[in-house]
PDB file of N, CA and C in Angstrom:
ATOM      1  N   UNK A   1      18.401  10.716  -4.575  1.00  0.00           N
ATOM      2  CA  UNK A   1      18.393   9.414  -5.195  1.00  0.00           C
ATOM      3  C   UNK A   1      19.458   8.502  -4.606  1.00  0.00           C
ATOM      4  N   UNK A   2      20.136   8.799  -3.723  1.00  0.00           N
ATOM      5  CA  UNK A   2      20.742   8.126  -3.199  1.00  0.00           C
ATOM      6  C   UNK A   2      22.315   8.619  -3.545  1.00  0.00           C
ATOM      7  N   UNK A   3      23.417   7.367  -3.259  1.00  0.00           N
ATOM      8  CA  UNK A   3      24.787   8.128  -3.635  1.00  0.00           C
ATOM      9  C   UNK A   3      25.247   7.473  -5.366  1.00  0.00           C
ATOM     10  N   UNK A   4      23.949   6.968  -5.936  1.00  0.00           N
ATOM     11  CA  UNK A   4      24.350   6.885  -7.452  1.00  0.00           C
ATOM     12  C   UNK A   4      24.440   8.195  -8.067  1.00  0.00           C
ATOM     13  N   UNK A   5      24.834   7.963  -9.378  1.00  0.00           N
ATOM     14  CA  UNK A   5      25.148   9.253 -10.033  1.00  0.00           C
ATOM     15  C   UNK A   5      23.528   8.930 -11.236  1.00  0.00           C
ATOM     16  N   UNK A   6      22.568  10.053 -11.253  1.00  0.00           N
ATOM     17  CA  UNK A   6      21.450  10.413 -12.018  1.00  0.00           C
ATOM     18  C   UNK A   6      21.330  10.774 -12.888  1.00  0.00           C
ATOM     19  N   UNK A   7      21.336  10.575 -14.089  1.00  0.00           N
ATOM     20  CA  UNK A   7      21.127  12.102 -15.308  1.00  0.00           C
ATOM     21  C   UNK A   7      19.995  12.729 -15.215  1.00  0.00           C
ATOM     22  N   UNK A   8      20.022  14.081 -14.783  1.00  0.00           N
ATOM     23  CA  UNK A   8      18.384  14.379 -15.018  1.00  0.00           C
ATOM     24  C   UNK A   8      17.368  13.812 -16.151  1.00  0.00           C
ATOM     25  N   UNK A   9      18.094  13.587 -17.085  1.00  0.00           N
ATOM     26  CA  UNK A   9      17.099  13.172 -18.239  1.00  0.00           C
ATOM     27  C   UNK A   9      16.674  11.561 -18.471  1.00  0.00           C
ATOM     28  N   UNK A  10      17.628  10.876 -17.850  1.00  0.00           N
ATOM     29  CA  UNK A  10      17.764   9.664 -17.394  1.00  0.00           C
ATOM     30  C   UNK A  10      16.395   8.699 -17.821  1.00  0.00           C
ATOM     31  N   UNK A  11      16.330   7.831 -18.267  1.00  0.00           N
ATOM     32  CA  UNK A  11      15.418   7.357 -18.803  1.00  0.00           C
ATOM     33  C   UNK A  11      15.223   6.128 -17.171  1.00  0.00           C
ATOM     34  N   UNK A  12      14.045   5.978 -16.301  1.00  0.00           N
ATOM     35  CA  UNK A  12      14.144   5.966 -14.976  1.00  0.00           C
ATOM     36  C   UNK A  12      14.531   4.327 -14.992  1.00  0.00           C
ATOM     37  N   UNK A  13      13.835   3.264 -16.120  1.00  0.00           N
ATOM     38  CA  UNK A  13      13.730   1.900 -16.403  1.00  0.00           C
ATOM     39  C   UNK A  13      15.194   1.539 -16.866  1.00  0.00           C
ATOM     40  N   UNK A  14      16.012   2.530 -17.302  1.00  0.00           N
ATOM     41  CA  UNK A  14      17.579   1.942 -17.365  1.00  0.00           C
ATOM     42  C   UNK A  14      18.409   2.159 -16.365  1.00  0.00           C
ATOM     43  N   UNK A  15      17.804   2.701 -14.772  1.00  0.00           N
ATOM     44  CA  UNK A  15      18.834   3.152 -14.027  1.00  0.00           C
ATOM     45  C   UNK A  15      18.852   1.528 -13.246  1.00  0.00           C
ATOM     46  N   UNK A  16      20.197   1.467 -13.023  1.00  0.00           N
ATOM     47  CA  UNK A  16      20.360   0.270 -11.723  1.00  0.00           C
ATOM     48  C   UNK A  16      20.164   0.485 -10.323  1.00  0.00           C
ATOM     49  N   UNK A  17      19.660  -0.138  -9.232  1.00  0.00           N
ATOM     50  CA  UNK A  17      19.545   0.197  -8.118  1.00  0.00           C
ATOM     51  C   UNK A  17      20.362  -0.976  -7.589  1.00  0.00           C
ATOM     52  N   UNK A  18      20.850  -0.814  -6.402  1.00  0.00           N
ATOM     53  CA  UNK A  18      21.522  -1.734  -5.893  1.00  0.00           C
ATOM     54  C   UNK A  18      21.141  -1.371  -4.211  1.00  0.00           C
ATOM     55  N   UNK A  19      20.939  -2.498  -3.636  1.00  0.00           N
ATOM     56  CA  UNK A  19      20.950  -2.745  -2.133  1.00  0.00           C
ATOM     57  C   UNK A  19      21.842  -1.533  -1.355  1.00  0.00           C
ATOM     58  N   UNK A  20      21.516  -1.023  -0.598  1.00  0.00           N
ATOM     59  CA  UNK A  20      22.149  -0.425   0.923  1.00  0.00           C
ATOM     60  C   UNK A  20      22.839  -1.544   1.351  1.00  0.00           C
ATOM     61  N   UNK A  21      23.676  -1.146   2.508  1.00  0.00           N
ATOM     62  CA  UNK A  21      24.115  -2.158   3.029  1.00  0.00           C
ATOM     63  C   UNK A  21      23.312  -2.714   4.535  1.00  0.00           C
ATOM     64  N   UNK A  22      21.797  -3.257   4.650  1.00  0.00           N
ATOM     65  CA  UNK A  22      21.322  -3.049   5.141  1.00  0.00           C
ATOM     66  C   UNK A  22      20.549  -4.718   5.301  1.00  0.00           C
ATOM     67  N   UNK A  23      20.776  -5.493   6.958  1.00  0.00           N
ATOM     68  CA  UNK A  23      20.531  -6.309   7.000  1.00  0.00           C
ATOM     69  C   UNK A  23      19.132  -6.897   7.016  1.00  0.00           C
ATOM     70  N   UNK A  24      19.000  -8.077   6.293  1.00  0.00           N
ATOM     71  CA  UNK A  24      17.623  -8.662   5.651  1.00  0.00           C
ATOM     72  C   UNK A  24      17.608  -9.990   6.013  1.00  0.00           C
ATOM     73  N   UNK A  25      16.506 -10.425   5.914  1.00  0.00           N
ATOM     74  CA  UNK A  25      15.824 -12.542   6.131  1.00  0.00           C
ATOM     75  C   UNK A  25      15.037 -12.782   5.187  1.00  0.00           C
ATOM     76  N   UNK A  26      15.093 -13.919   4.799  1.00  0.00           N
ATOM     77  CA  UNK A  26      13.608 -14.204   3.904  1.00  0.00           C
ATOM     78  C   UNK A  26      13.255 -15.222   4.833  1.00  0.00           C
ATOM     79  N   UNK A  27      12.220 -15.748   5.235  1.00  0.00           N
ATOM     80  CA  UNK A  27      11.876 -17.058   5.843  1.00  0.00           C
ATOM     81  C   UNK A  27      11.438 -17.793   4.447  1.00  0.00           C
ATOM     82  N   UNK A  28      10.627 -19.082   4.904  1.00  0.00           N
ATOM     83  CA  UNK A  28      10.871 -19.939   4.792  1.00  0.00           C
ATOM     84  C   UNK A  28       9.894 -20.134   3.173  1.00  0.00           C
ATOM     85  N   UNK A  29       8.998 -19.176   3.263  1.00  0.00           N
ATOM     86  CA  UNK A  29       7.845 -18.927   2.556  1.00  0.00           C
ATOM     87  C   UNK A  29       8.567 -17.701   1.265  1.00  0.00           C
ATOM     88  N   UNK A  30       9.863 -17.693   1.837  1.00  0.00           N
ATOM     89  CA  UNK A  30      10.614 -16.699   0.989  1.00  0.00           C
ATOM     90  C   UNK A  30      10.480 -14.800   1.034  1.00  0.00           C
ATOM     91  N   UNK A  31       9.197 -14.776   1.896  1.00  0.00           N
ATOM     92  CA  UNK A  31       8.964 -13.511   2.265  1.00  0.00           C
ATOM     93  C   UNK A  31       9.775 -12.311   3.034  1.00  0.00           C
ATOM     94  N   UNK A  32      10.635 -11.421   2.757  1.00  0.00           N
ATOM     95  CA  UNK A  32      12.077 -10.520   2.978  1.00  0.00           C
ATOM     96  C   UNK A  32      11.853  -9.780   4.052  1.00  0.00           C
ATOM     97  N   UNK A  33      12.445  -9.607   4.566  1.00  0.00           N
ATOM     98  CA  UNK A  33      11.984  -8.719   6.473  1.00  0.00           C
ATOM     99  C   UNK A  33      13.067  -7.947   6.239  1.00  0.00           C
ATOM    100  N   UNK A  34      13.363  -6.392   5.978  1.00  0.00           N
ATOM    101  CA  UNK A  34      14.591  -5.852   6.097  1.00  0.00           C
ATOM    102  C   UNK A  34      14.613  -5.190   7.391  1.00  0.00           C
ATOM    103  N   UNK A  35      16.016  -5.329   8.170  1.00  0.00           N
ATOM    104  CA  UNK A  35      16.202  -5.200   9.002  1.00  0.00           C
ATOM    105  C   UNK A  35      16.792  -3.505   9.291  1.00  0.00           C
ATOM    106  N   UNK A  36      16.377  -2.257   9.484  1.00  0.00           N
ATOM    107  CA  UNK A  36      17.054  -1.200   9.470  1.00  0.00           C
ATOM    108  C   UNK A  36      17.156  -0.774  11.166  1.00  0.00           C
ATOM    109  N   UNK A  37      18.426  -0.574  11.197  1.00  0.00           N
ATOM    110  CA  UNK A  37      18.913  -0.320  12.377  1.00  0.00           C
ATOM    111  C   UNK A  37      18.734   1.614  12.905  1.00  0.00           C
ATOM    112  N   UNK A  38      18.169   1.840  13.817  1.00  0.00           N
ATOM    113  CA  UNK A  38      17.524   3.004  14.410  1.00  0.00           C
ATOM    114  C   UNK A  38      18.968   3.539  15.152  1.00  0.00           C
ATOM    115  N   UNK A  39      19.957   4.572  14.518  1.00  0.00           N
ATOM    116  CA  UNK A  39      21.194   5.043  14.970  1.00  0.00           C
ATOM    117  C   UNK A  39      21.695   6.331  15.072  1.00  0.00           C
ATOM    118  N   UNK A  40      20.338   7.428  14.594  1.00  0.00           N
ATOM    119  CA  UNK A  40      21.090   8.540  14.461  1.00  0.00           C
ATOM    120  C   UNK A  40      20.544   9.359  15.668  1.00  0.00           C
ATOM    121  N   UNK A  41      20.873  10.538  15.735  1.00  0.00           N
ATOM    122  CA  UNK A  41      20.900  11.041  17.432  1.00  0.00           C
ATOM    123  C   UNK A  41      19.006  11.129  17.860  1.00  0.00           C
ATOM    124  N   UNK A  42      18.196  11.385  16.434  1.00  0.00           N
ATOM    125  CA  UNK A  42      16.981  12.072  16.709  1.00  0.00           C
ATOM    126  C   UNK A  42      16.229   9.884  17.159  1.00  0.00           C
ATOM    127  N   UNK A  43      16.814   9.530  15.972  1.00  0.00           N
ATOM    128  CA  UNK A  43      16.642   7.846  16.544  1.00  0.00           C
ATOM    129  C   UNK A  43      16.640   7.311  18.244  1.00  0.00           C
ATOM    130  N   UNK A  44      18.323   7.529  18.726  1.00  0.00           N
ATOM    131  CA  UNK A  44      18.275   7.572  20.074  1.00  0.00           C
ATOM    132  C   UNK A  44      17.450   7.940  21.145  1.00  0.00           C
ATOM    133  N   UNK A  45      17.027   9.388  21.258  1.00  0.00           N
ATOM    134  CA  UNK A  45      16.289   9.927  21.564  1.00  0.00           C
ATOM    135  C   UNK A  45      14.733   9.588  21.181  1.00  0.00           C
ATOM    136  N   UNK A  46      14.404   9.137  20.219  1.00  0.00           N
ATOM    137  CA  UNK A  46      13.080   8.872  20.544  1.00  0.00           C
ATOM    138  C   UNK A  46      12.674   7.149  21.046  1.00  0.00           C
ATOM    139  N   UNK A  47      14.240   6.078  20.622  1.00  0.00           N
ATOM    140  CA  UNK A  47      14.216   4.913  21.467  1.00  0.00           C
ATOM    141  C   UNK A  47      14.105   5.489  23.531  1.00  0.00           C
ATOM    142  N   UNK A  48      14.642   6.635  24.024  1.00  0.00           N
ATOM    143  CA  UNK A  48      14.754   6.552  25.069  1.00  0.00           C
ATOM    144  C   UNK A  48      13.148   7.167  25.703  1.00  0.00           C
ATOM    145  N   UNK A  49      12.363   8.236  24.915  1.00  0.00           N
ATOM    146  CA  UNK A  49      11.339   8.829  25.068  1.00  0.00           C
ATOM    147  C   UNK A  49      10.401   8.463  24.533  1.00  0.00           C
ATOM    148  N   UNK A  50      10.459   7.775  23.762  1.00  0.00           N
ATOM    149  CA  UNK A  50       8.753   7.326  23.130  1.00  0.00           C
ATOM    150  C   UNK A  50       9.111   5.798  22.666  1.00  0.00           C
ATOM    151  N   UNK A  51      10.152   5.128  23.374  1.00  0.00           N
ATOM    152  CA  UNK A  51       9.973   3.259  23.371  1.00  0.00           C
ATOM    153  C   UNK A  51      10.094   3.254  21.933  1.00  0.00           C
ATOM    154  N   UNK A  52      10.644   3.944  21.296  1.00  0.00           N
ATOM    155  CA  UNK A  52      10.954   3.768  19.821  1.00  0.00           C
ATOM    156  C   UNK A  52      11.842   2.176  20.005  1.00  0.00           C
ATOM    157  N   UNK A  53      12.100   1.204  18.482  1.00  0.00           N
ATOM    158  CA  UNK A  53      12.885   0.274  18.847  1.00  0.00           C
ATOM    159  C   UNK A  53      13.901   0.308  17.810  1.00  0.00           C
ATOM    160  N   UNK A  54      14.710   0.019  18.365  1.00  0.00           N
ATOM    161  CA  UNK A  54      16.190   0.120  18.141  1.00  0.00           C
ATOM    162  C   UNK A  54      16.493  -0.177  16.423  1.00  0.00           C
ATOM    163  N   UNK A  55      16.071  -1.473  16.586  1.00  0.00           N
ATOM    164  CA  UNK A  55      15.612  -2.061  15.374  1.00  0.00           C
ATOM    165  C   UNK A  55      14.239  -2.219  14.751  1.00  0.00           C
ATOM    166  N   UNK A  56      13.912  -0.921  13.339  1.00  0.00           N
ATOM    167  CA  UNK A  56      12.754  -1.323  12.835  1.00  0.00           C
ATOM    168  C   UNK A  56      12.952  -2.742  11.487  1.00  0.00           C
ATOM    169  N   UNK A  57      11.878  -3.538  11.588  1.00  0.00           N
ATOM    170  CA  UNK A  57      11.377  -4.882  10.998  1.00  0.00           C
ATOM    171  C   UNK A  57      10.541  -4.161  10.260  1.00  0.00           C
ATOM    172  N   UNK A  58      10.938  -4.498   8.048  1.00  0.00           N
ATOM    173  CA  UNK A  58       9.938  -4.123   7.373  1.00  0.00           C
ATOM    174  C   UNK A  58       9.689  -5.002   6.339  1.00  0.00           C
ATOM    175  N   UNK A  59       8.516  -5.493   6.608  1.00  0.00           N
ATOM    176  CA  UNK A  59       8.294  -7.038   6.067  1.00  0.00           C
ATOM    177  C   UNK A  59       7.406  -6.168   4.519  1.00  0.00           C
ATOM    178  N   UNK A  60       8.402  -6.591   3.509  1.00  0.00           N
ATOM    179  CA  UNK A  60       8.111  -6.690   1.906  1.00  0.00           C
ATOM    180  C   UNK A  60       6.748  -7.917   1.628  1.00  0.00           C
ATOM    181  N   UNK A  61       5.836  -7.140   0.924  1.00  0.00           N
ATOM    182  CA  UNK A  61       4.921  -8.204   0.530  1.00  0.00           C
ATOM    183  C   UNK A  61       5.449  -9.116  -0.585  1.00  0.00           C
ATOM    184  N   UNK A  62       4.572  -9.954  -1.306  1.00  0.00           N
ATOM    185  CA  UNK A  62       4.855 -10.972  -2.085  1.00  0.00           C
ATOM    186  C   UNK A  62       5.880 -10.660  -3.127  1.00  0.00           C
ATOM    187  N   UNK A  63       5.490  -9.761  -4.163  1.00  0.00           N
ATOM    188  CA  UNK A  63       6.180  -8.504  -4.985  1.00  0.00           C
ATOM    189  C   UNK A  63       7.370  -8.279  -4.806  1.00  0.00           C
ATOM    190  N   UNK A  64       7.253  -7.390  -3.618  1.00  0.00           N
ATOM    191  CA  UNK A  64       8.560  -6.967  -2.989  1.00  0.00           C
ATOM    192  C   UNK A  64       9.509  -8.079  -2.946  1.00  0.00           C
ATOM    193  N   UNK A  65       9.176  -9.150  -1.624  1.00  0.00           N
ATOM    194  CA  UNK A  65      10.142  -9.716  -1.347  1.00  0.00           C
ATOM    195  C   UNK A  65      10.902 -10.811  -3.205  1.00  0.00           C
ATOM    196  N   UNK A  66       9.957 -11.267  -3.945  1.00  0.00           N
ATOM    197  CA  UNK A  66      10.845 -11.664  -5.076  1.00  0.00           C
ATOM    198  C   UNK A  66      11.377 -10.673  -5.531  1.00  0.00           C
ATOM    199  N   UNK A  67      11.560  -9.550  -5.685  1.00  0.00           N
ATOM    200  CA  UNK A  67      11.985  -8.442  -6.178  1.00  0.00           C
ATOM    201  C   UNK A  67      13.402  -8.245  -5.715  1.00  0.00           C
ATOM    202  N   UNK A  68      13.213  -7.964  -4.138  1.00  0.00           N
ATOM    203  CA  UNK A  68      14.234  -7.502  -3.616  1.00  0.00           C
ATOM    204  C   UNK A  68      15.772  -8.423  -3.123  1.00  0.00           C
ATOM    205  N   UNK A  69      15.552  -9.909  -3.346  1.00  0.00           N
ATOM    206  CA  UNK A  69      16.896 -10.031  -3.727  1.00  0.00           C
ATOM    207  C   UNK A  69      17.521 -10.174  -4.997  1.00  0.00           C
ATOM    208  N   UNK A  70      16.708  -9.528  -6.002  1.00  0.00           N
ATOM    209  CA  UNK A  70      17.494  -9.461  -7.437  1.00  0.00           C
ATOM    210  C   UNK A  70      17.912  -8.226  -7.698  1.00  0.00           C
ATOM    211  N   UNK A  71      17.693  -7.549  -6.863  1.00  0.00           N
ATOM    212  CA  UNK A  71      18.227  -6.226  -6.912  1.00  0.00           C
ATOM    213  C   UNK A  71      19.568  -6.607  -6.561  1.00  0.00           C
ATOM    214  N   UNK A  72      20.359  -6.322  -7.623  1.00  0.00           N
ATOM    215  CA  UNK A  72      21.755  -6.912  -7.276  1.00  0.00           C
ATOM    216  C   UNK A  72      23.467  -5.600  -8.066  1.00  0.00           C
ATOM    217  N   UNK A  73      23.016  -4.469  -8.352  1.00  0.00           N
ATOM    218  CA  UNK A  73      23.590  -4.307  -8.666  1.00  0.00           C
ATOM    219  C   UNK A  73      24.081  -3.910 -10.498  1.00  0.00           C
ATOM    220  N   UNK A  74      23.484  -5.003 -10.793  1.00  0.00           N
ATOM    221  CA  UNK A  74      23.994  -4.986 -12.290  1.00  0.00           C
ATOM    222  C   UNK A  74      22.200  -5.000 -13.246  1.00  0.00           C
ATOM    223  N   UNK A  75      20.694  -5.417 -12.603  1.00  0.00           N
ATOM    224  CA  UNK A  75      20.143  -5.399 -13.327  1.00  0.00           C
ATOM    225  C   UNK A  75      19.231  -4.098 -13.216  1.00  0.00           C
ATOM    226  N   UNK A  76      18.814  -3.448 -14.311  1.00  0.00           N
ATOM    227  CA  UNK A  76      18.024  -2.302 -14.716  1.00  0.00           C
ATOM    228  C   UNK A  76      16.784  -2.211 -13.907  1.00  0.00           C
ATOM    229  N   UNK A  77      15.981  -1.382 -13.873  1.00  0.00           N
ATOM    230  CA  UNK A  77      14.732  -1.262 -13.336  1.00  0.00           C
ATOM    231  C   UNK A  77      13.773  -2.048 -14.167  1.00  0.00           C
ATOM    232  N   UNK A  78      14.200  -1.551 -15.553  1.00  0.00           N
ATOM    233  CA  UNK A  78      13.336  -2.436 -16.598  1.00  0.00           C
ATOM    234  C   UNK A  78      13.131  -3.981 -16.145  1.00  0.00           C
ATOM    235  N   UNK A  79      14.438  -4.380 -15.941  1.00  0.00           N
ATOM    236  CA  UNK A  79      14.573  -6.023 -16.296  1.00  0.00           C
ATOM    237  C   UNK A  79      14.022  -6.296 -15.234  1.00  0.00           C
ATOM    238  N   UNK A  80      14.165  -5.698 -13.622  1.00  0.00           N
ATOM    239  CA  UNK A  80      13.127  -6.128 -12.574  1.00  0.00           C
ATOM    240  C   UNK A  80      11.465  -5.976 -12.993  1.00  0.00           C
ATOM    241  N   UNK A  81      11.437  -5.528 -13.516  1.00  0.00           N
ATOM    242  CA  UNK A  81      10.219  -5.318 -14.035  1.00  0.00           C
ATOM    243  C   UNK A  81       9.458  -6.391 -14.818  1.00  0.00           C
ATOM    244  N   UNK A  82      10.419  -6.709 -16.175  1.00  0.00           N
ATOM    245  CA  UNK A  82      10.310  -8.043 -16.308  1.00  0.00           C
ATOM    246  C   UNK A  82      10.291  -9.224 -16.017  1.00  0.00           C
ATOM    247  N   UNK A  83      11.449  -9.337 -14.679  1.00  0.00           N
ATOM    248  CA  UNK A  83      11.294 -10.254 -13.855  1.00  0.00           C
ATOM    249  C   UNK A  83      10.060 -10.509 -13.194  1.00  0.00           C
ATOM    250  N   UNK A  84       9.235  -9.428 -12.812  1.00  0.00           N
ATOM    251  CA  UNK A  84       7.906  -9.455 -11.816  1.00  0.00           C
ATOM    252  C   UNK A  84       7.046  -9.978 -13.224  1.00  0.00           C
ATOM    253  N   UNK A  85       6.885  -9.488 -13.778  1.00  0.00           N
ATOM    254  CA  UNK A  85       5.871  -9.447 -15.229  1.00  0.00           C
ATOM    255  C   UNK A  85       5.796 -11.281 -14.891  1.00  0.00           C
ATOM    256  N   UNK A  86       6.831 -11.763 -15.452  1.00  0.00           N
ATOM    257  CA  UNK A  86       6.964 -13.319 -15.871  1.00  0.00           C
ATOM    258  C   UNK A  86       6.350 -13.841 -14.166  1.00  0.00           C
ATOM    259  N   UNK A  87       6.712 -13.806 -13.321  1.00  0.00           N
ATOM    260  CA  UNK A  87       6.627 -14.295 -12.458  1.00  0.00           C
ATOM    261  C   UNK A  87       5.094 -14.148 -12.055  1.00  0.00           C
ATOM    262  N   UNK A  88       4.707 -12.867 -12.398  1.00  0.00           N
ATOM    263  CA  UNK A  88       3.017 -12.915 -11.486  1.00  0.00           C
ATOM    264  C   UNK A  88       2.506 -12.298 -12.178  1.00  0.00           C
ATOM    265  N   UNK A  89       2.289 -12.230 -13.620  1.00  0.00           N
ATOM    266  CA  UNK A  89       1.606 -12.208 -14.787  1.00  0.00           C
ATOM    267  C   UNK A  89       0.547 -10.655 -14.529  1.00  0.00           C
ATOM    268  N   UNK A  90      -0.372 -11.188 -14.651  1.00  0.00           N
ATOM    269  CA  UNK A  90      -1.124  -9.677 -14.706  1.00  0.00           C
ATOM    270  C   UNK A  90      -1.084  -8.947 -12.684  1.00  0.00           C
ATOM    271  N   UNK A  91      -0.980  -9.482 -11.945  1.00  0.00           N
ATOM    272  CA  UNK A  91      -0.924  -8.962 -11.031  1.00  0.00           C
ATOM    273  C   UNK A  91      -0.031  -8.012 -10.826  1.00  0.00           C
ATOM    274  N   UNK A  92       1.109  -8.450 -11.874  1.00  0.00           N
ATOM    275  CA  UNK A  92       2.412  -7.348 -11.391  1.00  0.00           C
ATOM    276  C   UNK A  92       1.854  -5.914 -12.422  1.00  0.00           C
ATOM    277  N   UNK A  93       0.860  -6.128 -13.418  1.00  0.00           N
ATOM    278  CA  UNK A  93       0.035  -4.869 -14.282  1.00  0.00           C
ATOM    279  C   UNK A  93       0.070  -3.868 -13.348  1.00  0.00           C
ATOM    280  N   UNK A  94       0.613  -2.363 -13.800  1.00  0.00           N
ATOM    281  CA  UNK A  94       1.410  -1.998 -15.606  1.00  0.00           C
ATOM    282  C   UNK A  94       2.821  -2.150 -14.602  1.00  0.00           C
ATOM    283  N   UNK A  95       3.135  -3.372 -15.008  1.00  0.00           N
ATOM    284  CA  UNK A  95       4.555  -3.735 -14.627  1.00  0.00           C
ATOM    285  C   UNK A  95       5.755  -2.559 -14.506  1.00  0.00           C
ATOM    286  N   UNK A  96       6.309  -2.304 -15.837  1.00  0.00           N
ATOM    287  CA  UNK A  96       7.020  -0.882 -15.812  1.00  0.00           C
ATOM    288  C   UNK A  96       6.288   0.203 -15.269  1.00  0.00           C
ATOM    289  N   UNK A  97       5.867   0.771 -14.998  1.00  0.00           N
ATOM    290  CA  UNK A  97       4.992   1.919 -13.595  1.00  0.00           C
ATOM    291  C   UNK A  97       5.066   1.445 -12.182  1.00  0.00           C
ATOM    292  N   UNK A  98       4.921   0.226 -12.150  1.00  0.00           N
ATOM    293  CA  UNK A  98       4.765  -0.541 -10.785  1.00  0.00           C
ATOM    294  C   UNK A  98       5.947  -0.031 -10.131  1.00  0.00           C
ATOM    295  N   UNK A  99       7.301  -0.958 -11.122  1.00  0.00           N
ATOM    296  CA  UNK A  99       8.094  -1.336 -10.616  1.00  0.00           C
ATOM    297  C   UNK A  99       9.243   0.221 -10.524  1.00  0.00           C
ATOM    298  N   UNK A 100       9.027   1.034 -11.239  1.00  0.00           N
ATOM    299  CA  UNK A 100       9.246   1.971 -11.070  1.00  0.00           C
ATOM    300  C   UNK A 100       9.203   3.110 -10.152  1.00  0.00           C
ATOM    301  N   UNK A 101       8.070   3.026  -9.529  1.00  0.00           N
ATOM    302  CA  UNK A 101       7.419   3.364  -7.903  1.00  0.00           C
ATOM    303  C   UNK A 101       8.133   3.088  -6.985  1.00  0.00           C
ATOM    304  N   UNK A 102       7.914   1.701  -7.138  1.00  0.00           N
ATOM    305  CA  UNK A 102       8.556   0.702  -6.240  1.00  0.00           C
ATOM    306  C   UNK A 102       9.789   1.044  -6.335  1.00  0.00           C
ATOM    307  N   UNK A 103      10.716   0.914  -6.705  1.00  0.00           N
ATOM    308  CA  UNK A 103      12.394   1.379  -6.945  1.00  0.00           C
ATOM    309  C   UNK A 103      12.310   3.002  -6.316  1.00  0.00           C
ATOM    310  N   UNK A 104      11.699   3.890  -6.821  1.00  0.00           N
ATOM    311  CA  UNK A 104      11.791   4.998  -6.310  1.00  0.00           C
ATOM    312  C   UNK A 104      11.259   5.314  -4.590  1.00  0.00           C
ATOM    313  N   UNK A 105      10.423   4.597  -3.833  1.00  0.00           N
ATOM    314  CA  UNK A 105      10.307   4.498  -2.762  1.00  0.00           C
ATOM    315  C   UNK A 105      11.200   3.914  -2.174  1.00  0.00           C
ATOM    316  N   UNK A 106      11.598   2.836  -2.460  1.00  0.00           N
ATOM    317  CA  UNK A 106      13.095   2.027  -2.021  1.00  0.00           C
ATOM    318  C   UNK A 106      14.116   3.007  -1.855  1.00  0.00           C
ATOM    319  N   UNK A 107      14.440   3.764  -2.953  1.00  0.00           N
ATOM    320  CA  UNK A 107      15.643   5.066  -2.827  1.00  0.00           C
ATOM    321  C   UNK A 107      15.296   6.160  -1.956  1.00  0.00           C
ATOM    322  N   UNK A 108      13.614   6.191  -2.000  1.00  0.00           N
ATOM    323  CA  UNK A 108      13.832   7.568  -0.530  1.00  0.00           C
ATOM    324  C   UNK A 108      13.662   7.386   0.855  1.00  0.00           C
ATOM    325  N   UNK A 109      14.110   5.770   1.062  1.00  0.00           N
ATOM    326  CA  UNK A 109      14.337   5.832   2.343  1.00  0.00           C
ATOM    327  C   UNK A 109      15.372   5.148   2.142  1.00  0.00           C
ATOM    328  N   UNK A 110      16.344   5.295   1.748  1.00  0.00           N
ATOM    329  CA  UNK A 110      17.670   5.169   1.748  1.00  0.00           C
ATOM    330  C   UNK A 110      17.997   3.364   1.420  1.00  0.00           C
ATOM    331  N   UNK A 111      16.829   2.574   1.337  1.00  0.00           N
ATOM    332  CA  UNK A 111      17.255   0.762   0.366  1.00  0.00           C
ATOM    333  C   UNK A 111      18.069   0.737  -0.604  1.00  0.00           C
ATOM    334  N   UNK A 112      17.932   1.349  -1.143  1.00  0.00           N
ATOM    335  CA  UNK A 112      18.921   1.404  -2.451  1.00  0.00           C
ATOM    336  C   UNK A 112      19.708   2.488  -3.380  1.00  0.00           C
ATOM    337  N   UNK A 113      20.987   2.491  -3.368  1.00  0.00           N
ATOM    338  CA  UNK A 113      20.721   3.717  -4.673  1.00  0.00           C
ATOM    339  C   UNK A 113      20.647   3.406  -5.851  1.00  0.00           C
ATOM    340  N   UNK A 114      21.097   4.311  -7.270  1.00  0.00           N
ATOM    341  CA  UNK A 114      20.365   4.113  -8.369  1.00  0.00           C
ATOM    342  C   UNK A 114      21.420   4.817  -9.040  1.00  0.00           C
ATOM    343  N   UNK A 115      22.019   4.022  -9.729  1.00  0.00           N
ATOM    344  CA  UNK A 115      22.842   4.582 -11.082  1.00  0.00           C
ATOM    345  C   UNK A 115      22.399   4.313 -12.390  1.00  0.00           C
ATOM    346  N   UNK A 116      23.063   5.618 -13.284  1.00  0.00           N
ATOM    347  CA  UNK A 116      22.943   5.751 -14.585  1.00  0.00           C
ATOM    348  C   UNK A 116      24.082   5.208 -15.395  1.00  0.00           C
ATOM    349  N   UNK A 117      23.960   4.174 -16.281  1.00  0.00           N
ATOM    350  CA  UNK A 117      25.178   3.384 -17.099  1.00  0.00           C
ATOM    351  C   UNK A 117      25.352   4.189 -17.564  1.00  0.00           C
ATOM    352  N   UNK A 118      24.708   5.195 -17.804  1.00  0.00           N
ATOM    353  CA  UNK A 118      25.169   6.018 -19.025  1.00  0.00           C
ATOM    354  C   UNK A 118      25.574   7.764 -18.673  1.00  0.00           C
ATOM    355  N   UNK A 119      25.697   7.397 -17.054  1.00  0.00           N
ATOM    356  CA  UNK A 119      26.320   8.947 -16.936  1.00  0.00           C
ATOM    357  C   UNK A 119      27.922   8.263 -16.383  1.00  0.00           C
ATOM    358  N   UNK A 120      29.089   8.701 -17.196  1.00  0.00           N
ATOM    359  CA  UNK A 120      30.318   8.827 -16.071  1.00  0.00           C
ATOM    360  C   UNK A 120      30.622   9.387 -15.254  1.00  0.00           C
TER     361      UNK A 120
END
């Protein structure tokens, strides 16, 4: 889950996720391009043997990209959730499941981690 601290029992809509430190764009249309930089040895090696690129470009759809700069640290999974809800009404349907996915794919490739307020 990243380098937050988890409770196993953890209720998943109260954990916070917060950004990697990992460079991003929105253009102009507001749509988020995160920028992840290709650095570790098996990375190298496949930039030199299979034209891998240095830098992979991963363009967030509509969803995503309003999503992903409110990921800030301090708000819940829930409340992103709500945030999508208000914003794109039944499309973001079943909002809490969605957005929950969504947060948990973000954490297993290393976008974000995810703390529990309620573990010290």
């Amino acid at each position: 889950m990243g380098s937050g601290k988890k409770a196993a029992g953890a209720n998943y809509l109260d954990l916070i996720p917060a950004r990697a430190a990992l460079a991003w764009s929105a253009d102009e249309a507001g749509m988020v391009t995160l920028h992840k930089e290709n650095t570790g040895l098996f990375d190298r090696a496949a930039q030199k043997l299979l034209r891998k690129p240095r830098v992979s470009h991963i363009h967030l759809d509509e969803m995503g990209s309003f999503v992903w700069p409110r990921i800030d640290g301090a708000r819940t999974v829930g409340k992103l959730a709500e945030l999508a809800a208000r914003k794109f009404g039944e499309r973001a349907d079943p909002a809490y499941p969605r957005m929950a996915q969504y947060i948990r794919i973000l954490a297993s490739y290393g976008f974000v981690t995810l703390t529990d307020p309620g573990c010290p």
